[in-house]
Protein backbone atom coordinates (compact mmCIF):
# COMPACT_ATOMS: atom_id res chain seq x y z
CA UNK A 1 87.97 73.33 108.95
CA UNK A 2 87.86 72.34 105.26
CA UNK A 3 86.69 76.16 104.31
CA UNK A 4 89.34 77.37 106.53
CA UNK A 5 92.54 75.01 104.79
CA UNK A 6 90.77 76.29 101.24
CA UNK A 7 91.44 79.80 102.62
CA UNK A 8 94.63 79.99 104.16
CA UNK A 9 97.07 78.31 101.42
CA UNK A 10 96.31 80.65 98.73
CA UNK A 11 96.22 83.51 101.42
CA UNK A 12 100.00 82.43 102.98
CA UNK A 13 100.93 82.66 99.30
CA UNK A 14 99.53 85.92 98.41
CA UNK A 15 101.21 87.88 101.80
CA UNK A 16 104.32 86.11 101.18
CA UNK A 17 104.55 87.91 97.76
CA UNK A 18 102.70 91.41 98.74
CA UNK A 19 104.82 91.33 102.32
CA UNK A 20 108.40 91.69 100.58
CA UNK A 21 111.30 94.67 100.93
CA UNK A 22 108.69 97.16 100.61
CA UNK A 23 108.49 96.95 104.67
CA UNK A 24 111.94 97.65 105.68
CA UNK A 25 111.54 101.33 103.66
CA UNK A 26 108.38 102.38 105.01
CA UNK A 27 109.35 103.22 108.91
CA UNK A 28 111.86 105.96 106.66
CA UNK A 29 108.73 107.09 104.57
CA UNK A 30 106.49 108.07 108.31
CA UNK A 31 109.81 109.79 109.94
CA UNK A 32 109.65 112.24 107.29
CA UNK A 33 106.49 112.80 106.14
CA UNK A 34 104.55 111.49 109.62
CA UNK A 35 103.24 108.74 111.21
CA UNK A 36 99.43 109.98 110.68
CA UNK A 37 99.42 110.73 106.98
CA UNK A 38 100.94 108.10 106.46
CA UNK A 39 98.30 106.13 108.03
CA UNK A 40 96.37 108.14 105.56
CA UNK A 41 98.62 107.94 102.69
CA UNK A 42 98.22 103.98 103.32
CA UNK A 43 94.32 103.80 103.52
CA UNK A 44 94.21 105.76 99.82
CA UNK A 45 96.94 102.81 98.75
CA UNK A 46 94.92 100.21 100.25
CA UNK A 47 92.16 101.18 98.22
CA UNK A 48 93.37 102.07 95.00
CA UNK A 49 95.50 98.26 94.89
CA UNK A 50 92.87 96.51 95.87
CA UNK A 51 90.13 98.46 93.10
CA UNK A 52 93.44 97.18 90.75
CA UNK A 53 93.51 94.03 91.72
CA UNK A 54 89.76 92.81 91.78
CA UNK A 55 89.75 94.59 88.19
CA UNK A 56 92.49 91.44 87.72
CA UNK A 57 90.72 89.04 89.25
CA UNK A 58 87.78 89.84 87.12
CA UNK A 59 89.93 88.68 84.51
CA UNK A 60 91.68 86.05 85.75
CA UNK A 61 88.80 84.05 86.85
CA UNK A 62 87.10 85.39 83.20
CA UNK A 63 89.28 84.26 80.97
CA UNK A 64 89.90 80.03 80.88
CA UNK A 65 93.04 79.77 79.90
CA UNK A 66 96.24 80.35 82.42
CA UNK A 67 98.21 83.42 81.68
CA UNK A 68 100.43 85.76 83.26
CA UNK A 69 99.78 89.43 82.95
CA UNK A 70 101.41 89.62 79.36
CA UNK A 71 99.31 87.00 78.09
CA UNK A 72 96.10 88.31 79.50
CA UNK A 73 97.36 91.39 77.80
CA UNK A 74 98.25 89.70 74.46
CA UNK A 75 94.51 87.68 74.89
CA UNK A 76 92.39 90.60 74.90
CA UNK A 77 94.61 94.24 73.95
CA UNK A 78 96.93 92.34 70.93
CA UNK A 79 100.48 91.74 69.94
CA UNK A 80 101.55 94.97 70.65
CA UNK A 81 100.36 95.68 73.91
CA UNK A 82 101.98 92.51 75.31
CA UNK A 83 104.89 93.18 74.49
CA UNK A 84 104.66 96.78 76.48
CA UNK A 85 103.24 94.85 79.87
CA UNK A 86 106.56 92.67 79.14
CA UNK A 87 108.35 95.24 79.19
CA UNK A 88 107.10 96.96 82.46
CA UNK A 89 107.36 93.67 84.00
CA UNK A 90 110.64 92.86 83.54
CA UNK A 91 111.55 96.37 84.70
CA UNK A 92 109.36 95.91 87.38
CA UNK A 93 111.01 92.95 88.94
CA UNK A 94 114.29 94.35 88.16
CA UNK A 95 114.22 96.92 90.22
CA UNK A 96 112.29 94.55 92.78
CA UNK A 97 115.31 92.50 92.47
CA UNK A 98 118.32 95.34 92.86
CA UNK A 99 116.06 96.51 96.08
CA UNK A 100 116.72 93.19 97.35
CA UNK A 101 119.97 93.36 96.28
CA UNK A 102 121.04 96.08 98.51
CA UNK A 103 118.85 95.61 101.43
CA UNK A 104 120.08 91.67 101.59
CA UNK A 105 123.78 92.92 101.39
CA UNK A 106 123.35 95.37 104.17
CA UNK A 107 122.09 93.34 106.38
CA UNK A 108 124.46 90.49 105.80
CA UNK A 109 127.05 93.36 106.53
CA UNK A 110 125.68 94.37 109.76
CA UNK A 111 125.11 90.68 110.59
CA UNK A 112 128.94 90.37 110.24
CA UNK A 113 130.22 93.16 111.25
CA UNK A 114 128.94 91.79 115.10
CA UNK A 115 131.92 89.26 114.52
CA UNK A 116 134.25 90.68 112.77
CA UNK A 117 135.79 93.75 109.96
CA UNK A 118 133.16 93.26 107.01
CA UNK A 119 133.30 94.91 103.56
CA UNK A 120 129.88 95.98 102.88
CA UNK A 121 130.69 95.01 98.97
CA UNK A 122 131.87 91.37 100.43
CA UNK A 123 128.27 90.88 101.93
CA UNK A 124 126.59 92.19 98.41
CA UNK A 125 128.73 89.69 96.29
CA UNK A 126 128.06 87.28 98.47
CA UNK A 127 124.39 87.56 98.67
CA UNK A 128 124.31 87.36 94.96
CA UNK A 129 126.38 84.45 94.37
CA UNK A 130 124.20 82.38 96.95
CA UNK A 131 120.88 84.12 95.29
CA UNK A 132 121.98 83.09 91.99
CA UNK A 133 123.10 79.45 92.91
CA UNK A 134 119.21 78.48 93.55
CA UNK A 135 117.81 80.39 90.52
CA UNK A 136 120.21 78.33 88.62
CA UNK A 137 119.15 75.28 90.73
CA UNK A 138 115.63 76.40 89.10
CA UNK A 139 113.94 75.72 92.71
CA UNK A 140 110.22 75.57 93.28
CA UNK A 141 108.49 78.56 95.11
CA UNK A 142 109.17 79.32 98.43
CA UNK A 143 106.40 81.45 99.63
CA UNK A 144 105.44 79.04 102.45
CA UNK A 145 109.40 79.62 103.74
CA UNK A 146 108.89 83.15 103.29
CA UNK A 147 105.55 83.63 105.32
CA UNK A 148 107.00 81.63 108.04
CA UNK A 149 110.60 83.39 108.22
CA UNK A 150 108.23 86.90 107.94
CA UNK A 151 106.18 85.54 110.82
CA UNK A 152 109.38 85.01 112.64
CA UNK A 153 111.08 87.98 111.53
CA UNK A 154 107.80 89.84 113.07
CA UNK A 155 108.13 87.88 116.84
CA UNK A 156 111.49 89.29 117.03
CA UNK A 157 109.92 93.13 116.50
CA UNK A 158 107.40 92.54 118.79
CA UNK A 159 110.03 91.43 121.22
CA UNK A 160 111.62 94.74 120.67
CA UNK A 161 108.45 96.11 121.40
CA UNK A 162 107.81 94.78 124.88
CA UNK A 163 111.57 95.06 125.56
CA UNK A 164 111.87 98.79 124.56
CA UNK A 165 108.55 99.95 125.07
CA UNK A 166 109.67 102.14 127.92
CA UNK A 167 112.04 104.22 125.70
CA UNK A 168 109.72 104.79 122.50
CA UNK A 169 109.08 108.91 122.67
CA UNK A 170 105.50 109.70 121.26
CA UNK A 171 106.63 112.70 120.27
CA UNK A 172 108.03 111.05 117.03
CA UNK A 173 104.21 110.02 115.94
CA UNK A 174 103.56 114.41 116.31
CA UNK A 175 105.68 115.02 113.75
CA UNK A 176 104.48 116.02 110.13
CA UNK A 177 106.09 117.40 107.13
CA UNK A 178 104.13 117.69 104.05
CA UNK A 179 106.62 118.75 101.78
CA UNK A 180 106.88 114.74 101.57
CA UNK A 181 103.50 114.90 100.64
CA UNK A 182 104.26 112.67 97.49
CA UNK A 183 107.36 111.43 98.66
CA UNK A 184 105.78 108.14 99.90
CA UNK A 185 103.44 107.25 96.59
CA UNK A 186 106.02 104.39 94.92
CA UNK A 187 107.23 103.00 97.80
CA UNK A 188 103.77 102.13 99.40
CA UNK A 189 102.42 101.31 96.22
CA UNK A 190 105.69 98.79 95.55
CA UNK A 191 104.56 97.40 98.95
CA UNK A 192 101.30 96.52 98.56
CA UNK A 193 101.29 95.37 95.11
CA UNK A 194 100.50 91.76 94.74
CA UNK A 195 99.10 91.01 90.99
CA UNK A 196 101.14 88.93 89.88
CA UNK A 197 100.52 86.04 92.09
CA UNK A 198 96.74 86.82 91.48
CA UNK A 199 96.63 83.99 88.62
CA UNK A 200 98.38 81.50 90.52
CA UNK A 201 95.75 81.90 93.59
CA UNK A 202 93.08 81.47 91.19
CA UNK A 203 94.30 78.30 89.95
CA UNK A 204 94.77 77.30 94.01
CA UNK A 205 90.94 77.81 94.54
CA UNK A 206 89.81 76.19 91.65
CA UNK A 207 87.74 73.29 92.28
CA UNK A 208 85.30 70.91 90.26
CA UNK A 209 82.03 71.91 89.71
CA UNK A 210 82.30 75.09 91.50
CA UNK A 211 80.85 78.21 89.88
CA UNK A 212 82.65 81.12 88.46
CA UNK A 213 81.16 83.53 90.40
CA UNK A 214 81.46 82.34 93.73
CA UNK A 215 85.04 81.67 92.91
CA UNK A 216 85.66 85.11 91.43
CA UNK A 217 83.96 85.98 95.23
CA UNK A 218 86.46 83.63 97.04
CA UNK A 219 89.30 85.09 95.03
CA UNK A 220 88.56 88.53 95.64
CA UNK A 221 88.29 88.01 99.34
CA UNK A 222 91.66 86.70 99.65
CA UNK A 223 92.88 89.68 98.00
CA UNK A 224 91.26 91.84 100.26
CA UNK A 225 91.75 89.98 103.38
CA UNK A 226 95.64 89.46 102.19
CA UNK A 227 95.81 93.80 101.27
CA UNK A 228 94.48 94.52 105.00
CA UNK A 229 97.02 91.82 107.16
CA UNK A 230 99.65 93.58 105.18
CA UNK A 231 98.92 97.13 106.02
CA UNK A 232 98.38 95.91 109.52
CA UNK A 233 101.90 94.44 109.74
CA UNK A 234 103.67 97.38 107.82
CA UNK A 235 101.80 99.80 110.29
CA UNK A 236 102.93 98.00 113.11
CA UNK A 237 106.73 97.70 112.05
CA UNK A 238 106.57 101.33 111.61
CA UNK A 239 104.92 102.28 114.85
CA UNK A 240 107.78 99.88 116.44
CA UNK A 241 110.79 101.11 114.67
CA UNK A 242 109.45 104.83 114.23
CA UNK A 243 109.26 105.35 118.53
CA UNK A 244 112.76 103.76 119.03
CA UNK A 245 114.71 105.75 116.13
CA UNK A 246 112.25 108.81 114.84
CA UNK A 247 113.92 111.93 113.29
CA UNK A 248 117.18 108.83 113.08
CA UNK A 249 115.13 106.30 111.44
CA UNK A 250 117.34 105.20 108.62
CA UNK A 251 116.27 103.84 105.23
CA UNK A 252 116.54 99.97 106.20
CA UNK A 253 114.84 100.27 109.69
CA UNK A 254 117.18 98.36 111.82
CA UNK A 255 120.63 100.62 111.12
CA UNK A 256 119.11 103.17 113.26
CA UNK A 257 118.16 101.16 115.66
CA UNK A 258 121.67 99.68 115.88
CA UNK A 259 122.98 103.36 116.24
CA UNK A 260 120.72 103.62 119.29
CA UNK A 261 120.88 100.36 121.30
CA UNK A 262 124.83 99.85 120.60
CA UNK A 263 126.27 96.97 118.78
CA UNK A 264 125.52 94.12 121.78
CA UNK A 265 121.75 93.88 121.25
CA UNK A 266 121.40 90.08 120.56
CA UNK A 267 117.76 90.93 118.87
CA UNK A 268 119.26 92.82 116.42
CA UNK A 269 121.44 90.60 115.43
CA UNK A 270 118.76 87.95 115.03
CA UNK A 271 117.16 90.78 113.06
CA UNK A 272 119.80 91.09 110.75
CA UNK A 273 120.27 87.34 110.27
CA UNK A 274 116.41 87.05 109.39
CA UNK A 275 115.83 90.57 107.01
CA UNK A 276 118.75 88.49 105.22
CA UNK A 277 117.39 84.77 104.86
CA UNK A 278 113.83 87.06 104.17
CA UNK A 279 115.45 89.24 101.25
CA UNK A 280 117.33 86.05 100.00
CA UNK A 281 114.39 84.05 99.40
CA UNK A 282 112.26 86.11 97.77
CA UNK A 283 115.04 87.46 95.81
CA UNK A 284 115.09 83.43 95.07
CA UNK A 285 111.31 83.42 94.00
CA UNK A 286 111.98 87.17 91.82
CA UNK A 287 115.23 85.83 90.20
CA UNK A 288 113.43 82.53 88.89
CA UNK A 289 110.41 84.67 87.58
CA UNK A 290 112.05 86.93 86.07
CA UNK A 291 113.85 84.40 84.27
CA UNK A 292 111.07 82.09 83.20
CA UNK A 293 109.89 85.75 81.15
CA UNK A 294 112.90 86.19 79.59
CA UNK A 295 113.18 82.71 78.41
CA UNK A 296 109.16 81.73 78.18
CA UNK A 297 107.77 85.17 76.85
CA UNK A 298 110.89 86.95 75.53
CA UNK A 299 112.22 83.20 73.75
CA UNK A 300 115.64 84.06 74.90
CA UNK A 301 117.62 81.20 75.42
CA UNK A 302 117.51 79.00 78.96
CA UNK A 303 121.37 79.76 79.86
CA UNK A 304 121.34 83.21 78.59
CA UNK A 305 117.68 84.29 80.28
CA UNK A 306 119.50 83.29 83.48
CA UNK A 307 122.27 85.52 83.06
CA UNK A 308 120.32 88.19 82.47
CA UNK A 309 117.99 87.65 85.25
CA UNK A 310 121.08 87.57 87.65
CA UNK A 311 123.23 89.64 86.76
CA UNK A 312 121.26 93.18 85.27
CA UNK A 313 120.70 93.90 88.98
CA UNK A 314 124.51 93.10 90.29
CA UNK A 315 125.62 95.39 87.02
CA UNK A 316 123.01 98.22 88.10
CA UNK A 317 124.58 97.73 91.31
CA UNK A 318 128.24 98.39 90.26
CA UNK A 319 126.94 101.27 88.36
CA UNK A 320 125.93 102.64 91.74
CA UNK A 321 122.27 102.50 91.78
CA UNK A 322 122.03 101.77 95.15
CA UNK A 323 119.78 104.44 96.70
CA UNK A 324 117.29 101.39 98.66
CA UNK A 325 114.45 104.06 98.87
CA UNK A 326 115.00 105.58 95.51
CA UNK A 327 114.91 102.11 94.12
CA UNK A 328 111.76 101.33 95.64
CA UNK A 329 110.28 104.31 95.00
CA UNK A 330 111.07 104.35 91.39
CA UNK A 331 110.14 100.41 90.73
CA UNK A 332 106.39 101.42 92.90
CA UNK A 333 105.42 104.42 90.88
CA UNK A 334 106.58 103.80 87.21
CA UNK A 335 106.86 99.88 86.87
CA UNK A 336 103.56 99.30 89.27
CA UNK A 337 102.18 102.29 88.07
CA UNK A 338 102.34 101.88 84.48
CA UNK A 339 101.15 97.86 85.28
CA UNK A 340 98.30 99.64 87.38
CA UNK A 341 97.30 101.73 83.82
CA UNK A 342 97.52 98.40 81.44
CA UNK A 343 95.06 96.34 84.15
CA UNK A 344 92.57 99.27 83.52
CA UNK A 345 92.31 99.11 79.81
CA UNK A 346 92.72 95.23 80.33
CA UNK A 347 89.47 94.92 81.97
CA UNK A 348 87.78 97.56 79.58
CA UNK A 349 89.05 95.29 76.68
CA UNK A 350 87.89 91.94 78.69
CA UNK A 351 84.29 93.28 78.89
CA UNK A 352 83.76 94.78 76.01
CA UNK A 353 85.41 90.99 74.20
CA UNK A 354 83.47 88.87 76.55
CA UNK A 355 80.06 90.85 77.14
CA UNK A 356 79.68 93.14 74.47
CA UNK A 357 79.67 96.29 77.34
CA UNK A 358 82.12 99.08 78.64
CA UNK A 359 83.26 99.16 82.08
CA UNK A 360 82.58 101.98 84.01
CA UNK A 361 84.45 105.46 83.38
CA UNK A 362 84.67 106.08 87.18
CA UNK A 363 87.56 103.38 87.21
CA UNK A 364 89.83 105.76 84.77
CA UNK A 365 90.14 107.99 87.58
CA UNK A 366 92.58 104.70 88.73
CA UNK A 367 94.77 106.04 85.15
CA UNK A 368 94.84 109.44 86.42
CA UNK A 369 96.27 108.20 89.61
CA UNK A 370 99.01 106.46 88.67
CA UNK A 371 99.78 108.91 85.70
CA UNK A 372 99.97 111.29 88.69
CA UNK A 373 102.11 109.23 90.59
CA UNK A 374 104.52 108.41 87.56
CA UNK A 375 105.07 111.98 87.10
CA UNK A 376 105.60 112.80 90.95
CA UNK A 377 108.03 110.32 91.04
CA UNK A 378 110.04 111.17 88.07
CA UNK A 379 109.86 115.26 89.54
CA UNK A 380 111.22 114.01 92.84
CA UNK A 381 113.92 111.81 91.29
CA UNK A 382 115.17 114.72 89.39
CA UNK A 383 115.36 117.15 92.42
């Protein structure tokens, strides 16, 4: 029981960061490029995160002193390189937090608009005026909250699961299109993408006495058994949504659905309620982190690193960025991406500091990846 409680903390933490608004876009991704590669498109994900993140952990459980990525960065690449991972982590959770932006608002809007007229920029306001009261509150994280409200969230799918099972057409899982074929690179990569709660777990399953490489081996298996439960649940939400809605799948998941059931459907509106509370929180947990680097690691000032952190997404917003997938797809490729890059050369820098050696040349073909992916994206956001 003991090894099991030493597991299952730091592995409720690390799903209720990876397991985010990444899974509300993906049901979109498989209804236009397929359910089957994306299946596919998911195991290559899988793999390439998880050779990312045990490159971290190496790292992480390497280096003594607690960091974030920038400092790990500034520790072993210099000055100048930390202020580039600053940089694309910042923009990173920027665009984490405008996709939760949107996605909260909408579903807040739908939630309403069961009892009464709603404005859809109402619901948005709102949501961001009761996001930024707790990041001003400065509470503590919430990933606990989240896991459980996700496991919740989840009960109510599979409920729609038994309850519509009968009306799911397979012919929706037939279809493929690969003209999508890179189409779903950023948005699956934004969903699986956990590093930066990869220090944090280390310092969970640290204990006296114990050795650094079993705990680099404990660490790593969290991360891998934490990667797998999330593809797991994103492939079932999408096999659940994807047979209700198909070809009408829209880029939330449960709009379509709405479309199709009518507007009585009492699950829906519990799913509405609960995408909500699950957007708010974690838009909670993003808002404070985001402003802990403006005011920790940039030295902007307390009051003004709050602003910032709250209201640069409400502001993109208003400018009408508010294309969820886009978002999404644009945070996953270039912000993850270009993080993905910096954690290669940070472990090449990490050996060759700590043991005098060169890591591998096979893992580069992780930079060519995610160089590939940057540039997809950027195509695809210009057609």
């Amino acid at each position: 029981m003991k090894r099991i409680a030493y597991f299952l903390k730091p592995l409720s933490v690390f799903l209720g960061t990876v397991i985010g608004v990444g899974i509300f876009g993906l049901p979109f991704i498989a209804s236009r490029i397929g359910f089957i590669p994306t299946l596919f498109y998911f195991l290559f994900i899988l793999l390439i995160t998880g050779i990312a993140h045990f490159l971290f952990a190496d790292v992480v459980v390497g280096t003594k002193k607690f960091y974030r990525l920038p400092g790990y960065v500034g520790e072993y690449l210099g000055e100048k390189a930390k202020k580039i991972a600053f940089a694309i982590i910042s923009t990173g959770i920027l665009g984490a937090l405008l996709a939760y932006l949107v996605i909260g608002g909408r579903f807040l809007n739908a939630f309403f608009s069961y009892y009464f007229k709603s404005n859809p920029l109402f619901s948005t306001l709102l949501f961001f005026v009761l996001g930024s009261y707790f990041v001003l509150r400065g509470i503590k994280s919430i990933s606990w909250a989240e896991l459980f409200l996700l496991f919740v969230f989840l009960v109510i799918v599979f409920t729609l699961f038994i309850k519509l099972f009968p009306l799911f057409d397979y012919d929706y899982y037939k279809t493929v299109d690969l003209s999508y074929a890179i189409f779903p690179f950023g948005v699956l990569l934004f969903s699986l993408w956990g590093s930066a709660i990869v220090p944090e777990v280390k310092e969970m399953m640290s204990l006296p006495d114990l050795k650094e490489k079993i705990l680099k081996r404990n660490l790593k298996l969290v991360i891998a058994i934490g990667l797998v439960l999330s593809v797991l649940v994103y492939i079932f939400f999408i096999f659940v949504v994807l047979g209700i809605s198909g070809p009408k799948t829209t880029e939330d998941a449960f709009s379509g659905i709405a479309g199709i059931l009518g507007d009585n459907s009492y699950l829906l509106q519990l799913a509405f309620i609960l995408g909500t509370i699950c957007c708010f929180t974690s838009y909670i947990t993003l808002g404070l982190t985001l402003k802990k680097v403006f005011w920790y690691d940039f030295g902007i000032q307390k009051n003004l690193s709050f602003f910032l952190a709250s209201l640069l997404p409400l502001i993109f917003f208003i400018l009408g960025i508010q294309e969820f997938i886009k978002i999404i797809g644009f945070t996953g490729a270039i912000a993850i991406g270009s993080e993905g890059i910096m954690i290669v050369f940070l472990k090449d820098a990490f050996l060759k500091k700590k043991e005098n050696r060169r890591m591998s040349k096979l893992y580069y073909l992780l930079v060519f990846i995610f160089v590939f992916g940057i540039i997809s994206e950027v195509i695809y956001l210009l057609q």
